[in-house]
Protein backbone atom coordinates (compact mmCIF):
# COMPACT_ATOMS: atom_id res chain seq x y z
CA UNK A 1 96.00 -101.57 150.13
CA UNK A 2 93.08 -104.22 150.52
CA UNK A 3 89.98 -102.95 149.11
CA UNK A 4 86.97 -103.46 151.75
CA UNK A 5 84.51 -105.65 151.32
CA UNK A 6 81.72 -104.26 148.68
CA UNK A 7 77.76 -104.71 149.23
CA UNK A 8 75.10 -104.63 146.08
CA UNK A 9 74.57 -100.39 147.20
CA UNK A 10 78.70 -100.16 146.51
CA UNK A 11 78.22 -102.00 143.58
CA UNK A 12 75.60 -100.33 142.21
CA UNK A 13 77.09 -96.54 143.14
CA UNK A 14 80.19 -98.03 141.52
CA UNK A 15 78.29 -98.84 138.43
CA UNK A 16 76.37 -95.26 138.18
CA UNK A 17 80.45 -93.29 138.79
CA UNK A 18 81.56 -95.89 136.63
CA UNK A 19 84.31 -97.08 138.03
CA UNK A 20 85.41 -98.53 141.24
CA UNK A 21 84.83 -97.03 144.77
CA UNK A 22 87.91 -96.16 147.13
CA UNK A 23 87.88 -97.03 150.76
CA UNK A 24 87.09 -93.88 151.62
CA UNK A 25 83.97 -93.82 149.38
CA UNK A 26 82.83 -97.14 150.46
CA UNK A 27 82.29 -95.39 153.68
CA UNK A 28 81.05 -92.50 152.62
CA UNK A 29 78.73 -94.67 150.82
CA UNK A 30 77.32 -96.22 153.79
CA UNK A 31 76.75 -93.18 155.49
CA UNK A 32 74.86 -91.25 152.08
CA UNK A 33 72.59 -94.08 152.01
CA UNK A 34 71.03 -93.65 154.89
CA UNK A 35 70.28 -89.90 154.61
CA UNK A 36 69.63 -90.69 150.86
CA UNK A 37 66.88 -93.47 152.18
CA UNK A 38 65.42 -90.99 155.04
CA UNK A 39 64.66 -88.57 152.03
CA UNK A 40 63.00 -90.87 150.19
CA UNK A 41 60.66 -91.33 153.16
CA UNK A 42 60.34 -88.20 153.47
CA UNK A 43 59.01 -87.34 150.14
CA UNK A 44 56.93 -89.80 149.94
CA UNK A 45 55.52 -89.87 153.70
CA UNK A 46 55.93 -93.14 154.27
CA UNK A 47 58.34 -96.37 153.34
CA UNK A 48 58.87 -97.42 149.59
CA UNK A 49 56.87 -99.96 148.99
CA UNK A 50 58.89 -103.72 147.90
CA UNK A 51 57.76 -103.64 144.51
CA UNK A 52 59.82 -100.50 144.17
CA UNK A 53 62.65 -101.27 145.57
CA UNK A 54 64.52 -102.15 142.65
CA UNK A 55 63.84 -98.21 141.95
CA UNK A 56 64.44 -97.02 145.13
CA UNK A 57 68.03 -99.15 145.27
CA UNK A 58 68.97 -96.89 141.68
CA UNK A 59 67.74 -94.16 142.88
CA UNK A 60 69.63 -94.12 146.21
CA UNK A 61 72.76 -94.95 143.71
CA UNK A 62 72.55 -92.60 141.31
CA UNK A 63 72.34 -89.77 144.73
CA UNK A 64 75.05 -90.98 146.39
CA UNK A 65 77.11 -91.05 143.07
CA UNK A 66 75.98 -87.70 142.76
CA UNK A 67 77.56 -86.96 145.97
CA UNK A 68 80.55 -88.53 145.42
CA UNK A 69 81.38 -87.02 142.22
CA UNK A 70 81.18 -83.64 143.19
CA UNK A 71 84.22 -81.70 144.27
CA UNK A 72 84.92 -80.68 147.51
CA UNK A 73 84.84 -77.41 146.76
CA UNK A 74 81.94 -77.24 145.41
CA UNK A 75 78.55 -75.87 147.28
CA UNK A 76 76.41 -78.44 147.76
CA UNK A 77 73.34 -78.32 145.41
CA UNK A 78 75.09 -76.22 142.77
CA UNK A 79 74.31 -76.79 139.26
CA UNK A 80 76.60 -74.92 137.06
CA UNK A 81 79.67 -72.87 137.52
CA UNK A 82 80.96 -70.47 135.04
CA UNK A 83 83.85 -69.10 135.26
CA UNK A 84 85.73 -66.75 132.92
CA UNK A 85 89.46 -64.76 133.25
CA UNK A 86 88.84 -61.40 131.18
CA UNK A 87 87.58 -58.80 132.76
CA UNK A 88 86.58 -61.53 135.42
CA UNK A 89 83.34 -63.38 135.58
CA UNK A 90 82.33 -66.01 138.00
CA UNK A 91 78.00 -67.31 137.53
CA UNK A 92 76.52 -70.39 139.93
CA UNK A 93 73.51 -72.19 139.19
CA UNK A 94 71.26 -73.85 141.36
């Protein structure tokens, strides 16, 4: 299969999983970043400003790798999972 076409964001989320993006991911990708950017907005109340936006590109990288990496299982936002056999345990961390 043909890998699509990457942009400096896929390269960069690429770089912070360390290792190449699937298809699928290059998508997903695409779609993170712009809930990843509209958060950063958010918090700050207005639009990055450009002398930040080599900071803003990593830090829109390093979420969407962080979104990526997580299993699909997974709640989103969890921070920790513990999880023992005898006499059964199971802990989550947020």
């Amino acid at each position: 299969m043909e890998q699509m076409d990457q942009s400096p964001l896929h390269d960069a989320v690429a770089a912070a999983l360390r290792r190449c993006l699937t298809d699928d991911e290059i998508e997903q990708a695409t779609h993170l970043a712009t809930g990843a950017h509209a958060l950063i907005r958010g918090h700050l109340g207005q639009d990055p400003p450009d002398e930040a936006s080599d900071v803003v590109s990593y830090v829109v990288a390093q979420m969407i790798a962080r979104a990526l990496s997580r299993a699909g299982d997974v709640p989103a936002g969890l921070a920790s999972l513990t999880a023992t056999t005898g006499p059964f345990s199971l802990a989550h961390g947020y």
